[in-house]
C-alpha atoms as a PDB file:
ATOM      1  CA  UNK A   1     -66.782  15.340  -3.396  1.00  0.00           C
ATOM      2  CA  UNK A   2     -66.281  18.414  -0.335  1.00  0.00           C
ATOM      3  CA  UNK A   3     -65.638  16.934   2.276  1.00  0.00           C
ATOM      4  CA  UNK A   4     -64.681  13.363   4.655  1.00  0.00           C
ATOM      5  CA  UNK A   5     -68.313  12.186   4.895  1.00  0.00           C
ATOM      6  CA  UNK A   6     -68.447  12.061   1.071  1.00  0.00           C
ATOM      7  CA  UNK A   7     -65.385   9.575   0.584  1.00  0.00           C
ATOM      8  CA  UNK A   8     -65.728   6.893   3.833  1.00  0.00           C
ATOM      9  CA  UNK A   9     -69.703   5.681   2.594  1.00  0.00           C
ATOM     10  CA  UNK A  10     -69.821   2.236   0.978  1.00  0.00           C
ATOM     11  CA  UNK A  11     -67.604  -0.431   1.610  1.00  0.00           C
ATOM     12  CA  UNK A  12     -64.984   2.687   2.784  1.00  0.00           C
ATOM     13  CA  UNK A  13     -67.665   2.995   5.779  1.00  0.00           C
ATOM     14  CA  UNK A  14     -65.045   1.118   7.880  1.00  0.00           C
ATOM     15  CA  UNK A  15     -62.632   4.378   7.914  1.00  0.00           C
ATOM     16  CA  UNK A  16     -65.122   6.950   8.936  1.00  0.00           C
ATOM     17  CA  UNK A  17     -64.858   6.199  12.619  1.00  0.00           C
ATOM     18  CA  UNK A  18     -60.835   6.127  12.453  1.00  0.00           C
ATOM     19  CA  UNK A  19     -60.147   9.233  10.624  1.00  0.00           C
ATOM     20  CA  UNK A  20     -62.449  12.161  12.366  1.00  0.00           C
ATOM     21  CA  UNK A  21     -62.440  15.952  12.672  1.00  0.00           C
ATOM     22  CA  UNK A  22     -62.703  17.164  16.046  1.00  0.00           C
ATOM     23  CA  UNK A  23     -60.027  18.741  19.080  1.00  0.00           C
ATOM     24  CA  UNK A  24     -60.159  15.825  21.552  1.00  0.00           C
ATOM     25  CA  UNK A  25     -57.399  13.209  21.641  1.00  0.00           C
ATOM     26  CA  UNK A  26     -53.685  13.110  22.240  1.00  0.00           C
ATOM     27  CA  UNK A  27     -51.159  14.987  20.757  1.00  0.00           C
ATOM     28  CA  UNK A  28     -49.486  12.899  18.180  1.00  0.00           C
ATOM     29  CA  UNK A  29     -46.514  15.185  18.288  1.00  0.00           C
ATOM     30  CA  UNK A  30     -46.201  13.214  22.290  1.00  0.00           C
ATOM     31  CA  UNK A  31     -44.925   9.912  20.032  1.00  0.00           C
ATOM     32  CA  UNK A  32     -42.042  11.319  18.944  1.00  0.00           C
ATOM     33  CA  UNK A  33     -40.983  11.419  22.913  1.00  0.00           C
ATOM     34  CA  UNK A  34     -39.010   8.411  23.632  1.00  0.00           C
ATOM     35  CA  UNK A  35     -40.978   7.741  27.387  1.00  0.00           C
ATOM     36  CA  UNK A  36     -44.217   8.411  25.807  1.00  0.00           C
ATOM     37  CA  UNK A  37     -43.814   5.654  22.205  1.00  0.00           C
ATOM     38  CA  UNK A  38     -41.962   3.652  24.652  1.00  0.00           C
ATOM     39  CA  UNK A  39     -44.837   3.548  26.688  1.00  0.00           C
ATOM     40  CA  UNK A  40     -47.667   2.967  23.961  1.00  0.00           C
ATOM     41  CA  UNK A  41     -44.992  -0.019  22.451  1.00  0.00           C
ATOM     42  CA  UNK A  42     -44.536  -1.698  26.391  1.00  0.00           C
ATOM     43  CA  UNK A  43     -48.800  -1.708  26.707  1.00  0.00           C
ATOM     44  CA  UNK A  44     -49.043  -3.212  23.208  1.00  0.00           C
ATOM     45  CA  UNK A  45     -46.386  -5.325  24.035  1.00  0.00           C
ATOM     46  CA  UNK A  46     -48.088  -6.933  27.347  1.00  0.00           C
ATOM     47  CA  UNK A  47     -51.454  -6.820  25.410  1.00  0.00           C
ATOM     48  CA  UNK A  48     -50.118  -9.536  23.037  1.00  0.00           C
ATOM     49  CA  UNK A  49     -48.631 -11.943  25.889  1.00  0.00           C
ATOM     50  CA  UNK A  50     -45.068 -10.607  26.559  1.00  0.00           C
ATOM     51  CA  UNK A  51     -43.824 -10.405  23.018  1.00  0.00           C
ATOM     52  CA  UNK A  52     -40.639  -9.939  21.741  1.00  0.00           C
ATOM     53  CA  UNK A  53     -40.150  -6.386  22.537  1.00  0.00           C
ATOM     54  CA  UNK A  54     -39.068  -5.285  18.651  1.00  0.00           C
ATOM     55  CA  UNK A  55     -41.089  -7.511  16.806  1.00  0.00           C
ATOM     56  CA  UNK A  56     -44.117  -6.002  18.921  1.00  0.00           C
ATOM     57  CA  UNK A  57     -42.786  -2.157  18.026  1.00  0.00           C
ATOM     58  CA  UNK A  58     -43.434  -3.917  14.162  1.00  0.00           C
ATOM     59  CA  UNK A  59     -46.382  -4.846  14.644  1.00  0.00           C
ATOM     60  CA  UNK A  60     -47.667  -1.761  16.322  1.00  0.00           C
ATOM     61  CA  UNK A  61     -45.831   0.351  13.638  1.00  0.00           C
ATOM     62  CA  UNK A  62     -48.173  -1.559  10.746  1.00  0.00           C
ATOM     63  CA  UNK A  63     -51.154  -0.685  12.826  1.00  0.00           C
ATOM     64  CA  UNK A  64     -50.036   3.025  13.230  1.00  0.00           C
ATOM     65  CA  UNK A  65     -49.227   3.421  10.084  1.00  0.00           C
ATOM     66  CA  UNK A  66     -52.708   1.544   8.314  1.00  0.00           C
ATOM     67  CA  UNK A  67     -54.585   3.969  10.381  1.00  0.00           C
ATOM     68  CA  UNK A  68     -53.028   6.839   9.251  1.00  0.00           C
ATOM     69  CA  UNK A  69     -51.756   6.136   5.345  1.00  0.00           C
ATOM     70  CA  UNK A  70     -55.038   4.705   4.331  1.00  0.00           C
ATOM     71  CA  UNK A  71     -57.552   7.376   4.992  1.00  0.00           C
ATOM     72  CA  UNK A  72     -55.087   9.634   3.583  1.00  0.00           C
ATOM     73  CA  UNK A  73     -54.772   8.324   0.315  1.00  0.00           C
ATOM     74  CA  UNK A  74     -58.536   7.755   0.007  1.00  0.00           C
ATOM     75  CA  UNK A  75     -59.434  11.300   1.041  1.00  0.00           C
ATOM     76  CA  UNK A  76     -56.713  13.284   0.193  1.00  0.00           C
ATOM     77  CA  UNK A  77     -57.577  11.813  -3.847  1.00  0.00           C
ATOM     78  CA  UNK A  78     -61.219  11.692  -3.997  1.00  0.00           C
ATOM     79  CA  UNK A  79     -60.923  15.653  -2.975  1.00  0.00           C
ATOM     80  CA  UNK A  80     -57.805  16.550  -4.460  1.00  0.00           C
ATOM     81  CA  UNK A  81     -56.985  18.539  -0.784  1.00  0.00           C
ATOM     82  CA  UNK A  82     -53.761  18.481   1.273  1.00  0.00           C
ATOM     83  CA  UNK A  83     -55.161  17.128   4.514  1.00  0.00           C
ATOM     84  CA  UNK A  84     -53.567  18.847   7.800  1.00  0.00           C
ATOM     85  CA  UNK A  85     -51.966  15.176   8.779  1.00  0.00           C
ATOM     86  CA  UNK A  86     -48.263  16.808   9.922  1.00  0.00           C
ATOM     87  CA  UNK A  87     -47.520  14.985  13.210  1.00  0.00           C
ATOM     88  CA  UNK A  88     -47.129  18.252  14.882  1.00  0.00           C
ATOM     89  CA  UNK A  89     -51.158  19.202  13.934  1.00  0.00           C
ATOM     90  CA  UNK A  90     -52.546  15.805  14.574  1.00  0.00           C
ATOM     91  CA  UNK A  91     -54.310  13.950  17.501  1.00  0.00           C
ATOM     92  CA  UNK A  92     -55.239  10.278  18.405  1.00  0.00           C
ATOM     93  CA  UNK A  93     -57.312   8.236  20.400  1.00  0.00           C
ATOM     94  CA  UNK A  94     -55.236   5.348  21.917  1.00  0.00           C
ATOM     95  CA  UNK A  95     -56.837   1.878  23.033  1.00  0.00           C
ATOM     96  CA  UNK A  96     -55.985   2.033  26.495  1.00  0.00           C
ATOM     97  CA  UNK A  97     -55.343  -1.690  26.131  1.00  0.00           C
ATOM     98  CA  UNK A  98     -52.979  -2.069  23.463  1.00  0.00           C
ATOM     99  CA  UNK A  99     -51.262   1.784  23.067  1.00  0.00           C
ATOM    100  CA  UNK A 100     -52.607   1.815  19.254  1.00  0.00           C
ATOM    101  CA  UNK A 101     -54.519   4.768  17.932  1.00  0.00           C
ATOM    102  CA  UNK A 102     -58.185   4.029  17.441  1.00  0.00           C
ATOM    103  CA  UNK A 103     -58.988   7.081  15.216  1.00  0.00           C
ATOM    104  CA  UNK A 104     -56.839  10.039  14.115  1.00  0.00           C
ATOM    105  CA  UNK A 105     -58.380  13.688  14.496  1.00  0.00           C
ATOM    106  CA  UNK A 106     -57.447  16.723  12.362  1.00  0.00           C
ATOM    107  CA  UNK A 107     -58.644  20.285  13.976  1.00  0.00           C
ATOM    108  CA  UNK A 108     -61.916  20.965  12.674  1.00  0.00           C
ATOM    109  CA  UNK A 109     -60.879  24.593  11.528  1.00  0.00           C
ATOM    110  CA  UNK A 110     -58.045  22.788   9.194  1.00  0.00           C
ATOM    111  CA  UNK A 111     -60.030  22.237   5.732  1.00  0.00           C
ATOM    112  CA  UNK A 112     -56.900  21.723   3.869  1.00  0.00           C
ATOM    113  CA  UNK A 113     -55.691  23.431   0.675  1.00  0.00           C
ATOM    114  CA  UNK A 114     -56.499  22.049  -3.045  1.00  0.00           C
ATOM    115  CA  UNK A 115     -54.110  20.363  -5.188  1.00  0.00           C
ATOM    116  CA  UNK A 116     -53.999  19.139  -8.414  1.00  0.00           C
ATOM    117  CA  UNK A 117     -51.338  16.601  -7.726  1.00  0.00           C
ATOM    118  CA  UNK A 118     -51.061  13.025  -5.673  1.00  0.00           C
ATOM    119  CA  UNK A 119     -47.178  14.012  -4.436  1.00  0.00           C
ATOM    120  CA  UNK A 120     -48.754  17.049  -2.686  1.00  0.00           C
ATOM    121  CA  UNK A 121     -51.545  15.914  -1.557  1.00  0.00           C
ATOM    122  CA  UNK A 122     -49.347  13.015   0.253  1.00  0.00           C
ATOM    123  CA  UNK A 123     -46.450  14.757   0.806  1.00  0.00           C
ATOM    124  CA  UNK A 124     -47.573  16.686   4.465  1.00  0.00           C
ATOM    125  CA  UNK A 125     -48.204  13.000   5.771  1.00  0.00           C
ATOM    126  CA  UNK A 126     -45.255  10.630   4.842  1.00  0.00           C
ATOM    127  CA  UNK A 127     -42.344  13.579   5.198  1.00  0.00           C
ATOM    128  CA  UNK A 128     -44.406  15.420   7.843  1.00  0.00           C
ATOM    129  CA  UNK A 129     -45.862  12.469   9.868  1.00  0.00           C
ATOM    130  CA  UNK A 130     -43.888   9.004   8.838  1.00  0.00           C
ATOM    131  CA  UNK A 131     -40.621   9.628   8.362  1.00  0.00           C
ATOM    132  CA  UNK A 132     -40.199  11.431  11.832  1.00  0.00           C
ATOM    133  CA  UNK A 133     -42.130   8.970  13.436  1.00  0.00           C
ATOM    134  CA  UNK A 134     -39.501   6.070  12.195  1.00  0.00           C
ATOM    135  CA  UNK A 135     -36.696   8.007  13.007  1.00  0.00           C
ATOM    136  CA  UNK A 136     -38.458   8.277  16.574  1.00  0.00           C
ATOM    137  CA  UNK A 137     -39.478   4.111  16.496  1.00  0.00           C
ATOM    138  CA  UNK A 138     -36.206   3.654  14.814  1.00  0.00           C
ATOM    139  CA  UNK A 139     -34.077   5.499  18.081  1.00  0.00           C
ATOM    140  CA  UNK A 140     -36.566   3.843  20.641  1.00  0.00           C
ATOM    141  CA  UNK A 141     -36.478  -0.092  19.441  1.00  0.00           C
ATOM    142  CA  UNK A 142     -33.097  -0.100  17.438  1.00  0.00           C
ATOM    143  CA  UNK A 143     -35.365  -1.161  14.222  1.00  0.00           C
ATOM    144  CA  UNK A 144     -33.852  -0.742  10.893  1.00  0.00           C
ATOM    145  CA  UNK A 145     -35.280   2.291   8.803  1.00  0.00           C
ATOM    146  CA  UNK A 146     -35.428  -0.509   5.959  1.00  0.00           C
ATOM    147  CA  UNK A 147     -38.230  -2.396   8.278  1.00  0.00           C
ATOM    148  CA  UNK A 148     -40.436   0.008   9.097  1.00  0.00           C
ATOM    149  CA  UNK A 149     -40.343   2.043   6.204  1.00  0.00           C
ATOM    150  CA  UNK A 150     -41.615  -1.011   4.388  1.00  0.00           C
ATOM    151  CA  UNK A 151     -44.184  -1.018   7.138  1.00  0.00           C
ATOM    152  CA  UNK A 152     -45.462   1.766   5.888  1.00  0.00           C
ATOM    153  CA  UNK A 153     -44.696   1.251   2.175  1.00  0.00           C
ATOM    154  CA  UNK A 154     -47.363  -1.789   2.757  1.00  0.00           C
ATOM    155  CA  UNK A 155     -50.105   0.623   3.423  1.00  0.00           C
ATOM    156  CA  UNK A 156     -49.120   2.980   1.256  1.00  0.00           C
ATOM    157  CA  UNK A 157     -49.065   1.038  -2.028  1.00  0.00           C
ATOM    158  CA  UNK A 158     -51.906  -0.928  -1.119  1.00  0.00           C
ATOM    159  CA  UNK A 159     -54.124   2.418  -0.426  1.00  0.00           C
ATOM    160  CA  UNK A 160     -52.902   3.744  -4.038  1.00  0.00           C
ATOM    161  CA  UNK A 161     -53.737   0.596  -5.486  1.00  0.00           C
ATOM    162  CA  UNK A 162     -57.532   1.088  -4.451  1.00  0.00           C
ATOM    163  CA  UNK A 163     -57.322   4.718  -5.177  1.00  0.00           C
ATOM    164  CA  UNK A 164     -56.354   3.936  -8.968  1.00  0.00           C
ATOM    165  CA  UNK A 165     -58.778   1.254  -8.914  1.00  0.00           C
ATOM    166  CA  UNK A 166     -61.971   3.509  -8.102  1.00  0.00           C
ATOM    167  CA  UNK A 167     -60.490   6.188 -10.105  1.00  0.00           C
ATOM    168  CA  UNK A 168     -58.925   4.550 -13.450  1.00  0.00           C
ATOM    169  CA  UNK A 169     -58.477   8.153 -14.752  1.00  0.00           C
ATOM    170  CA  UNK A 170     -55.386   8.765 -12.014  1.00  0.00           C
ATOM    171  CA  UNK A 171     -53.782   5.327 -13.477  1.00  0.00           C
ATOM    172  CA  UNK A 172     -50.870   7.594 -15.730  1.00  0.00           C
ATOM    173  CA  UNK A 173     -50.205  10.031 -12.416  1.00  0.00           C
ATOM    174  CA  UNK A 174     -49.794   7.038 -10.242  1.00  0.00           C
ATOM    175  CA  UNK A 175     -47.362   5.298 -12.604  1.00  0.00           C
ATOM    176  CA  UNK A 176     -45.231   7.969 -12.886  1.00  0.00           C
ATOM    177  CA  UNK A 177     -45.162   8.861  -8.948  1.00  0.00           C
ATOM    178  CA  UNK A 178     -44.206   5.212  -8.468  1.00  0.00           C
ATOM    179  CA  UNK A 179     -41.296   5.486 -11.124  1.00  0.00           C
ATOM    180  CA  UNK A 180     -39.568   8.601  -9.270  1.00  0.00           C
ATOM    181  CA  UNK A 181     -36.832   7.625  -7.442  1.00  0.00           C
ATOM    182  CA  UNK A 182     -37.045  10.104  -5.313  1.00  0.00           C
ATOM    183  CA  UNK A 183     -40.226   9.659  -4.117  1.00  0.00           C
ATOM    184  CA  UNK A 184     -41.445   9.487  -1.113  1.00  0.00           C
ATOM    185  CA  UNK A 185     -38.650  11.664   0.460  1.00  0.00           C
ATOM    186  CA  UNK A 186     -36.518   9.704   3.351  1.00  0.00           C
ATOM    187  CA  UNK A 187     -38.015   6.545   2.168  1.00  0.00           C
ATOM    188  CA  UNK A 188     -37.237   5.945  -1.741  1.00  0.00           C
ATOM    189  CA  UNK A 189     -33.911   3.696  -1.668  1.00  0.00           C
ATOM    190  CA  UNK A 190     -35.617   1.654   1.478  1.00  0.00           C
ATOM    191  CA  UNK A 191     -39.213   0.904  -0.624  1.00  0.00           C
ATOM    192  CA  UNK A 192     -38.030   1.018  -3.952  1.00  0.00           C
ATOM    193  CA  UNK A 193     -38.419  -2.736  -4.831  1.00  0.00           C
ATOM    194  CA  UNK A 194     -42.721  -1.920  -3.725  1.00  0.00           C
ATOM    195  CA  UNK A 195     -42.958   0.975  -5.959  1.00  0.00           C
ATOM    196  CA  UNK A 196     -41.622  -1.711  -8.784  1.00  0.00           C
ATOM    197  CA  UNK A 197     -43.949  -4.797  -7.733  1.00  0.00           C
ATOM    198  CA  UNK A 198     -46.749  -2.568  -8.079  1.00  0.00           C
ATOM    199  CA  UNK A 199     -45.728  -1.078 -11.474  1.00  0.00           C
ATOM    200  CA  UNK A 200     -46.314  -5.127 -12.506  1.00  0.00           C
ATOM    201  CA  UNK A 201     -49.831  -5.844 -13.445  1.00  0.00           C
ATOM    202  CA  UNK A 202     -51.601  -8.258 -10.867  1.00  0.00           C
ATOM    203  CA  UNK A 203     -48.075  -8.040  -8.976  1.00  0.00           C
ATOM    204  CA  UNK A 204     -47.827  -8.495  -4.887  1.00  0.00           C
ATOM    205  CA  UNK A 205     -45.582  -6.156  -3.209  1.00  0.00           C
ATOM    206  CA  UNK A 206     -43.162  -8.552  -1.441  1.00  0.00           C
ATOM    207  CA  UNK A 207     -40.904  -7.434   1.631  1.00  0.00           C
ATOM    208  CA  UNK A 208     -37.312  -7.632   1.470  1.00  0.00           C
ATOM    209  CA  UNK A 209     -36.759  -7.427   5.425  1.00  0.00           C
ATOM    210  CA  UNK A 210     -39.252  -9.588   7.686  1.00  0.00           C
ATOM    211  CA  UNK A 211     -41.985  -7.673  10.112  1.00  0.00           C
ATOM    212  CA  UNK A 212     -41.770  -9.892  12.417  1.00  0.00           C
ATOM    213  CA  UNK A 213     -44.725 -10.240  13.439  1.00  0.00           C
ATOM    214  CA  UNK A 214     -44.903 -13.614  13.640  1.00  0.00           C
ATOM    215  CA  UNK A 215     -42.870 -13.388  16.955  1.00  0.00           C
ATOM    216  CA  UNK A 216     -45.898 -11.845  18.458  1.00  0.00           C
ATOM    217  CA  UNK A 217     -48.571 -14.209  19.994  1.00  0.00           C
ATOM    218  CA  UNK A 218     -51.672 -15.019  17.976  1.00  0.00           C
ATOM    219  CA  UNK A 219     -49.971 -13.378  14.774  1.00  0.00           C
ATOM    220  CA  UNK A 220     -48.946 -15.510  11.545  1.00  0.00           C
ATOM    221  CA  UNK A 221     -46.332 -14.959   8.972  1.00  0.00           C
ATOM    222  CA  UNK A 222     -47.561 -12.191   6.143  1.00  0.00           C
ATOM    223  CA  UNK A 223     -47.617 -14.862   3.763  1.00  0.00           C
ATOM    224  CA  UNK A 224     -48.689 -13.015   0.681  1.00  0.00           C
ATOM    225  CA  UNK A 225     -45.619 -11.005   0.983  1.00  0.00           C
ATOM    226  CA  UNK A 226     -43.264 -12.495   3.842  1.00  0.00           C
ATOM    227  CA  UNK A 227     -39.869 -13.016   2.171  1.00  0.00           C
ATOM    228  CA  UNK A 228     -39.583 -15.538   4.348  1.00  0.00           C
ATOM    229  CA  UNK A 229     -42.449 -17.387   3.084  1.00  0.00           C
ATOM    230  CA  UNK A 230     -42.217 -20.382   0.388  1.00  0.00           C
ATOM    231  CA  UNK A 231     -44.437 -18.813  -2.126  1.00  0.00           C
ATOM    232  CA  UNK A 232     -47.489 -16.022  -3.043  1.00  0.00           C
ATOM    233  CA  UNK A 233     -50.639 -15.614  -2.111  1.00  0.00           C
ATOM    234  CA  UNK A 234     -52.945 -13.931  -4.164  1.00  0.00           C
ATOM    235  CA  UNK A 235     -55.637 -11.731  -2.038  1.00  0.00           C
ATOM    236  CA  UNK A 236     -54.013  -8.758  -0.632  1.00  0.00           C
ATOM    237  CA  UNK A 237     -55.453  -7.790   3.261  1.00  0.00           C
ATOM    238  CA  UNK A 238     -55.096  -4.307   4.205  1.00  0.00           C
ATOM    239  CA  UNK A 239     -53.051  -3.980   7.678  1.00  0.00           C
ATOM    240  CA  UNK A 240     -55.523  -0.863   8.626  1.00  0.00           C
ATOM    241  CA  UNK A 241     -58.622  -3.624   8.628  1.00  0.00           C
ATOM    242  CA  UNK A 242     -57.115  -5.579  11.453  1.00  0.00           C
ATOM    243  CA  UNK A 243     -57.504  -5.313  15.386  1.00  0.00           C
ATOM    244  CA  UNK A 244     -55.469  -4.797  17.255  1.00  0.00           C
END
């Protein structure tokens, strides 16, 4: 594979139109201003009947974050490239309804460098793009780091699950990335438990600390891995396939 159009075809179609190359867009560097995510979490906020104010940051966090951690994992491992995805060389499209980005765009002159390794090739995105993005939700909503790093652990672990299973051969690399403690950087005390589940053959990776999302209108409990929830459920659902 050389190059995005390769890797979203199939039943991956769904991510071509929300991970693009082109120079429109917002800066995503803008939501690490306090006004300006403030902003995008008060419109999503409204858009979902007056929700509680944090539990619709959550929510809008697991959207953010689907958009952005899926079509990395897929690309960045079917073309063993570090994609440009640093928060500071990134833009977005935001639904003007809801404040959530529609697509993510990389500058078309940014072709990435090759790797041979999964922590580099996702390393740019969760230390260069997450983790100052929670510290940034984290100082604007007074959510714990805990929360919305499992937010994006969600995405994360389910997007390496599908990775490994449409490339078997990457099962050993995987397994060993998972069983680093210090991996990903900022994140590995908060998301250990995930990195455990998924080590567990057929194993859902549960939440320790509620989304909340279930205090936002039309939204249910995650029940397949609420710790609130009584039990299990066995189909996993991607966050980054739901609409906001």
């Amino acid at each position: 594979m050389t190059s995005l159009d390769d890797v979203f075809v199939g039943d991956l179609a769904w991510l071509a139109e929300r991970f693009v190359i082109g120079p429109a867009g917002t800066p995503a560097a803008e939501m690490l201003d306090p006004d300006r995510l403030g902003s995008c979490i008060d419109r999503f906020q409204r858009h979902h009947g007056a929700a509680e104010r944090s539990a619709a940051a959550s929510l809008w966090s697991q959207f953010y974050f689907g958009g952005l951690i899926v079509p990395t994992v897929m690309a960045g491992m079917a073309l063993d490239r570090v994609l440009p995805l640093r928060i500071d060389g990134l833009r977005l499209d935001l639904c003007p309804e809801s404040g959530v980005p529609l697509r993510f765009r990389m500058d078309r002159t940014a072709d990435g460098k090759a790797t041979p390794t999964v922590r580099a090739t996702l390393a740019p995105m969760l230390e260069g793009h997450v983790a100052p993005l929670i510290d940034a939700l984290r100082g604007v909503t007074g959510l714990s780091r805990r929360l919305l790093w499992e937010n994006a652990g969600w995405s994360l672990f389910w997007a390496l699950g599908e990775a490994v299973r449409r490339a078997p051969e990457r099962q050993d690399e995987i397994d060993a990335l998972l069983a680093d403690p210090s991996w990903p950087d900022g994140g590995r005390a908060l998301i250990a438990h995930m990195k455990r589940d998924m080590r567990q053959v057929g194993a859902v990776q549960a939440r320790r600390v509620c989304c909340r999302r279930y205090l936002v209108p039309g939204f249910q409990r995650c029940a397949a891995i609420c710790p609130l929830a009584d039990g299990l459920l066995s189909e996993r659902e991607c966050p980054a396939q739901r609409s906001a």
